[in-house]
N, C-alpha and C. Protein backbone atom coordinates (compact mmCIF):
# COMPACT_ATOMS: atom_id res chain seq x y z
N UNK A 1 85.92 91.13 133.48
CA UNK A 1 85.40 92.30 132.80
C UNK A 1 86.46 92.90 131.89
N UNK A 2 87.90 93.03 132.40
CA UNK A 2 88.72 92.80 131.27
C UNK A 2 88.85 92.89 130.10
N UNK A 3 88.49 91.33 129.91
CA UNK A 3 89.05 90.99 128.96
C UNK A 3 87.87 91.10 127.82
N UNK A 4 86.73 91.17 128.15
CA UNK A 4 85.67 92.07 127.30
C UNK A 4 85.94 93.42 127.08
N UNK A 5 86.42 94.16 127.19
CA UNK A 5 87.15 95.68 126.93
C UNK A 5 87.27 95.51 125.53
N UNK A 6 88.79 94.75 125.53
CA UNK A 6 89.51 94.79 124.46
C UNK A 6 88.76 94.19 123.12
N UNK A 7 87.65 93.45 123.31
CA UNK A 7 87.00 92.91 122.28
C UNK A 7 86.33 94.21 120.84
N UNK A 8 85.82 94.16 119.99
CA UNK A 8 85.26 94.57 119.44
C UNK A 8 83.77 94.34 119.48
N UNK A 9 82.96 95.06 118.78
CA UNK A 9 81.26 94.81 119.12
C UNK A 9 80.97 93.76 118.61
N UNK A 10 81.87 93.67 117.06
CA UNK A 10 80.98 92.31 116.37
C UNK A 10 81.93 90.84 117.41
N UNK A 11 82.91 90.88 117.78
CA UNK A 11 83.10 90.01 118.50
C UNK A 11 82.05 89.68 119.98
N UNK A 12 81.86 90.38 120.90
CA UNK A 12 80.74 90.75 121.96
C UNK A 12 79.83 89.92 121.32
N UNK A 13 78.92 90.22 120.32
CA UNK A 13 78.11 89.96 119.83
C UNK A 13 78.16 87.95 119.44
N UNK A 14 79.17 87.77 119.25
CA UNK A 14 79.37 86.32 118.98
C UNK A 14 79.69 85.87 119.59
N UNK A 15 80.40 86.16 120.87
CA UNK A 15 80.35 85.82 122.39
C UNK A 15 79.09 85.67 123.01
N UNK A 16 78.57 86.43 122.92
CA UNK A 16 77.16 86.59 123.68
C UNK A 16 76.30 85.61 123.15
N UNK A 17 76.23 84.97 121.88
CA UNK A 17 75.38 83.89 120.98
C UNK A 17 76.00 82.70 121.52
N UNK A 18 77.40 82.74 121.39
CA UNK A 18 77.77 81.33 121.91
C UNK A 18 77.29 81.37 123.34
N UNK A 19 77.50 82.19 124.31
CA UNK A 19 77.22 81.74 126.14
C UNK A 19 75.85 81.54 126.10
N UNK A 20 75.14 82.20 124.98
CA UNK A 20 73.40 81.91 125.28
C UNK A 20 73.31 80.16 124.89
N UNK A 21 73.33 79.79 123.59
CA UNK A 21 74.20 78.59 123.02
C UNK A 21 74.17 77.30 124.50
N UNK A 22 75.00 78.02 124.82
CA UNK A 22 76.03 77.09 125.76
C UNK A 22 75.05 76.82 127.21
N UNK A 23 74.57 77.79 127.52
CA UNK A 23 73.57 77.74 128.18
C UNK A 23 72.35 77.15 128.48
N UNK A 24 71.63 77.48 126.86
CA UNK A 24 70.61 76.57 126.26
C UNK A 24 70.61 75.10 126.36
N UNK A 25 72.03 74.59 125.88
CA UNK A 25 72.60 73.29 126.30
C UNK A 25 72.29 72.93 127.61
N UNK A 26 72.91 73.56 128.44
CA UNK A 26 73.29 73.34 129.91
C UNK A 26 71.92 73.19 130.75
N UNK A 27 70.78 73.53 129.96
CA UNK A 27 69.47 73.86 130.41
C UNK A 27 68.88 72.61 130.26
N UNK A 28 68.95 72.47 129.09
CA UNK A 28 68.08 71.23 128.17
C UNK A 28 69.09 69.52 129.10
N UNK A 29 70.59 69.90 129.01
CA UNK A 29 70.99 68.83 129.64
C UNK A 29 70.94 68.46 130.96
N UNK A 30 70.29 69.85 131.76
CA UNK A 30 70.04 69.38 133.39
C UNK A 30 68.87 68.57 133.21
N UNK A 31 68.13 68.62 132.40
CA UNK A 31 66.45 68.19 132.77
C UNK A 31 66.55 66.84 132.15
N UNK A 32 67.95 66.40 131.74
CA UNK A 32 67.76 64.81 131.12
C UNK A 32 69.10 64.26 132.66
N UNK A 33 69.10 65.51 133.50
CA UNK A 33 70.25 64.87 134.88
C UNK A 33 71.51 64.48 133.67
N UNK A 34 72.15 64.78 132.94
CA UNK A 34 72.69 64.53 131.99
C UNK A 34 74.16 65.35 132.52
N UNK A 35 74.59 67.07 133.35
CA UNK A 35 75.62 67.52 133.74
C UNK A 35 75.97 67.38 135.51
N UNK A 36 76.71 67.67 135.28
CA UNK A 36 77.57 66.94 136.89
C UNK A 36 77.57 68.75 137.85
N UNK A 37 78.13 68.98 137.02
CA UNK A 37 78.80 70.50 137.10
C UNK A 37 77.44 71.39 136.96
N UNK A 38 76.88 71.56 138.49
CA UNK A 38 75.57 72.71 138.01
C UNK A 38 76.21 74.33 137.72
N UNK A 39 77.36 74.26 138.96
CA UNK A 39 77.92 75.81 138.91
C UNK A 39 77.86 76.62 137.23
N UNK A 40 78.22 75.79 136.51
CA UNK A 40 78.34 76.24 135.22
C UNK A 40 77.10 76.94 134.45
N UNK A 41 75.70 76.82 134.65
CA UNK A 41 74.78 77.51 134.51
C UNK A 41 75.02 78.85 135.17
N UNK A 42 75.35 79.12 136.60
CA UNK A 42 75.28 80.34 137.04
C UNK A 42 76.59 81.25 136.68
N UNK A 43 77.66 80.52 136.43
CA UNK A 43 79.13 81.11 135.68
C UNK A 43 78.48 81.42 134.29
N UNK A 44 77.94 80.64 133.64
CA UNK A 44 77.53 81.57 132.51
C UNK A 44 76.51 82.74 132.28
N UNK A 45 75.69 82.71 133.03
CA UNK A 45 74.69 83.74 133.23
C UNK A 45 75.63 84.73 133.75
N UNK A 46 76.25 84.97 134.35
CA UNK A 46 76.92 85.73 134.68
C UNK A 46 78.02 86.76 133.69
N UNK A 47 78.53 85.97 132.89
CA UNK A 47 79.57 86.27 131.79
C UNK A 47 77.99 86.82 131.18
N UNK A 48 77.40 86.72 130.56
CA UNK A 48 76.41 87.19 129.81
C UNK A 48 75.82 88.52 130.15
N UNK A 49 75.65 88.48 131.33
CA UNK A 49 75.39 89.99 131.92
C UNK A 49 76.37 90.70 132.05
N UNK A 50 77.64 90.15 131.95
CA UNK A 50 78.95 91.00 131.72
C UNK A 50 79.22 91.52 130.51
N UNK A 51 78.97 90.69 129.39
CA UNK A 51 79.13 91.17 128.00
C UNK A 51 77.70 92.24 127.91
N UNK A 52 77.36 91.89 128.34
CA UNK A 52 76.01 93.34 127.85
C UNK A 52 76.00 94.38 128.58
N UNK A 53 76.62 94.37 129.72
CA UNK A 53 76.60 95.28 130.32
C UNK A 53 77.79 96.07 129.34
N UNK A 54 78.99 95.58 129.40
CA UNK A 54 80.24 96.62 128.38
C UNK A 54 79.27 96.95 127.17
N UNK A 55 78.79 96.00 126.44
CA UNK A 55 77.74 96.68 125.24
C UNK A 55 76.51 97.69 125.63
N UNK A 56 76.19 97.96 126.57
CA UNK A 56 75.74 99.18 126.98
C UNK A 56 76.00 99.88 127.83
N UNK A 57 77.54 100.02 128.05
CA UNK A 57 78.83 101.03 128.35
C UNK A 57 79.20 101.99 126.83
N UNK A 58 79.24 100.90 126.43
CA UNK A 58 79.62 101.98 125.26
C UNK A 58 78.73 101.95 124.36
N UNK A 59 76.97 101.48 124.18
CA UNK A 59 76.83 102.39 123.84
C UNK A 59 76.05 103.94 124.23
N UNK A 60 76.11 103.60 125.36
CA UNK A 60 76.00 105.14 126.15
C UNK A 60 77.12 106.38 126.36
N UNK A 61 78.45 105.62 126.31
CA UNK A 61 79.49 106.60 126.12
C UNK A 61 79.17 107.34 125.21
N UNK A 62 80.03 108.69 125.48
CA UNK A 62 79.87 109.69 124.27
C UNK A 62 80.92 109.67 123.20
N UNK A 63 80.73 110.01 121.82
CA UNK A 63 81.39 109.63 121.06
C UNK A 63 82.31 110.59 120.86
N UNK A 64 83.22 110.28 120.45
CA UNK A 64 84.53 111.69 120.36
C UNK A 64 85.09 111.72 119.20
């Protein structure tokens, strides 16, 4: 959670396209039995709900 802090929004934002991305992959390549490594679907879902969650941290923070 970290290391999403320090990011900026438009970065978040291109993070969040690539893990969906990456995901999409990981989806399409289980159903051809094609990845070894299932954990990696649920490690990324995870990072994904992490980046959106900080993107609606701030933007609910108040602005100063």
């Amino acid at each position: 959670m970290k290391e999403y802090k320090n990011k900026t929004e438009q970065d978040l934002k291109k993070l969040i396209a690539e893990k969906r991305e990456a995901l999409r992959h990981f989806r399409f390549g289980s159903a051809g039995s094609k990845t070894k490594n299932v954990k990696i679907g649920k490690t990324t879902k995870k990072d994904i709900a992490r980046i959106m969650t900080e993107m609606s941290l701030r933007a609910k923070a108040p602005k100063a």
